[in-house]
Protein backbone atom coordinates (compact mmCIF):
# COMPACT_ATOMS: atom_id res chain seq x y z
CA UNK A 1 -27.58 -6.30 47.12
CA UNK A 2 -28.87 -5.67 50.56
CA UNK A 3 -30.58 -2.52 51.65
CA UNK A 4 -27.40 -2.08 54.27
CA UNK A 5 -25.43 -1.61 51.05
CA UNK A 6 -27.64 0.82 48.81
CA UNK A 7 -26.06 4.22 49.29
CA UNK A 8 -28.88 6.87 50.54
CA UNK A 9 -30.10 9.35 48.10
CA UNK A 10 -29.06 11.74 50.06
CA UNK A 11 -25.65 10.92 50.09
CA UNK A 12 -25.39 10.75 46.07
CA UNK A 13 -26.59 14.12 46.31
CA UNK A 14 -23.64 15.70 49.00
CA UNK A 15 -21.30 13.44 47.14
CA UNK A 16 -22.80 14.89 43.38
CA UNK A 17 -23.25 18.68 44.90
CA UNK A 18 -19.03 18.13 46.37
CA UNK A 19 -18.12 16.90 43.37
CA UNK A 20 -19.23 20.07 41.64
CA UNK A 21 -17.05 22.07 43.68
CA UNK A 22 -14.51 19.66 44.23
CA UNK A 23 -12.18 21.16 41.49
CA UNK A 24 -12.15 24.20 42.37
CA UNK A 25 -12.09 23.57 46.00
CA UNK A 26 -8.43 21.62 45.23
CA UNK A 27 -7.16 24.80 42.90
CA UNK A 28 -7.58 27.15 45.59
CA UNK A 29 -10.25 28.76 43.51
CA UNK A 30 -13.10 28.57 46.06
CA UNK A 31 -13.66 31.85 47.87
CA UNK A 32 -17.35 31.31 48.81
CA UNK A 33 -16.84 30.48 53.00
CA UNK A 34 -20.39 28.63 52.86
CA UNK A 35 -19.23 26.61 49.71
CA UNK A 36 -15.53 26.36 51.76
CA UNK A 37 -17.11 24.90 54.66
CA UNK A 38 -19.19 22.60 53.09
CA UNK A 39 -16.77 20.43 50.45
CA UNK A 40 -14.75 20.43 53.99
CA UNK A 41 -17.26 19.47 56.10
CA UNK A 42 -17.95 16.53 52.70
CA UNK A 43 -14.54 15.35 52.70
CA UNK A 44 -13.35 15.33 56.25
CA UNK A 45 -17.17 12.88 56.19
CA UNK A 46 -17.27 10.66 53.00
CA UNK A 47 -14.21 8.55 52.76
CA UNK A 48 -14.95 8.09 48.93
CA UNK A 49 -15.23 11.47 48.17
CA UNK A 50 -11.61 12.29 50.17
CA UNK A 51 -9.98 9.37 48.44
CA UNK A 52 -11.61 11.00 45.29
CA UNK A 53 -10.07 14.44 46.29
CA UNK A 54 -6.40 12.59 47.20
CA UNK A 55 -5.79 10.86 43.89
CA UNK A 56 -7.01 14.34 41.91
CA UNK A 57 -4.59 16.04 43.93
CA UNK A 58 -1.68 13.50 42.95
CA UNK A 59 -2.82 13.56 39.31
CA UNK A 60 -2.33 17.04 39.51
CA UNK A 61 1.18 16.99 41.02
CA UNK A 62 2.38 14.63 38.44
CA UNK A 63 1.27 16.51 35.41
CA UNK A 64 2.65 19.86 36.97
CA UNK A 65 6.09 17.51 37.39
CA UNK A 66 5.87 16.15 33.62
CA UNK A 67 5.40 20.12 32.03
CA UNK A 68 8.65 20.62 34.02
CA UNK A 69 10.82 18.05 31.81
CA UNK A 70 12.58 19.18 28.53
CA UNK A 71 11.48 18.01 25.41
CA UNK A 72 14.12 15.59 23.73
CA UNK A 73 16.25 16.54 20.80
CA UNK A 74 14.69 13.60 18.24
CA UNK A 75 10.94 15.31 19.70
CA UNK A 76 12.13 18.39 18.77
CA UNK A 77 13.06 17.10 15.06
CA UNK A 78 10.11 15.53 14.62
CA UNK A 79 8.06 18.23 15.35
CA UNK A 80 10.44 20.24 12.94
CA UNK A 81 9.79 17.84 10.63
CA UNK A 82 5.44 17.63 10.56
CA UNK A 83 5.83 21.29 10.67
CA UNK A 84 7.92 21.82 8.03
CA UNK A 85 5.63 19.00 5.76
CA UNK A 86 2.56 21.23 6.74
């Protein structure tokens, strides 16, 4: 690997410090406007982190979609079932 290819120390260390906040930053839990401005300031910066930060947001989406669906009637026996073997 080439020197033009190592990634900077100082990058692994916005990219580690982002990541830190990165999950609360995407549940709307980050109030700090420092802390705000500077996962923003990451992402709109460091395409890895961003494409990070997309497919956590679409992980999240399709898990909030799946707790949506009904549970099946056999589930619902078999659960009945274990339960009542317990």
């Amino acid at each position: 690997m080439t020197d033009a290819h190592k990634t900077s120390p100082a990058v692994d260390s916005d990219c580690l410090r982002s990541f830190d906040l990165l999950y609360a930053y995407l549940a709307g839990e980050l109030k700090d406007p420092q802390a705000l401005a500077t996962i923003q300031h990451h992402l709109e910066h460091c395409h890895s982190c961003m494409s990070r930060a997309q497919i956590e947001r679409e992980i999240d989406l399709r898990l909030r979609a799946s707790g949506e669906a009904a549970a099946s009637d056999s589930l619902h026996s078999r659960l009945d079932k274990l339960l009542d073997s317990l």
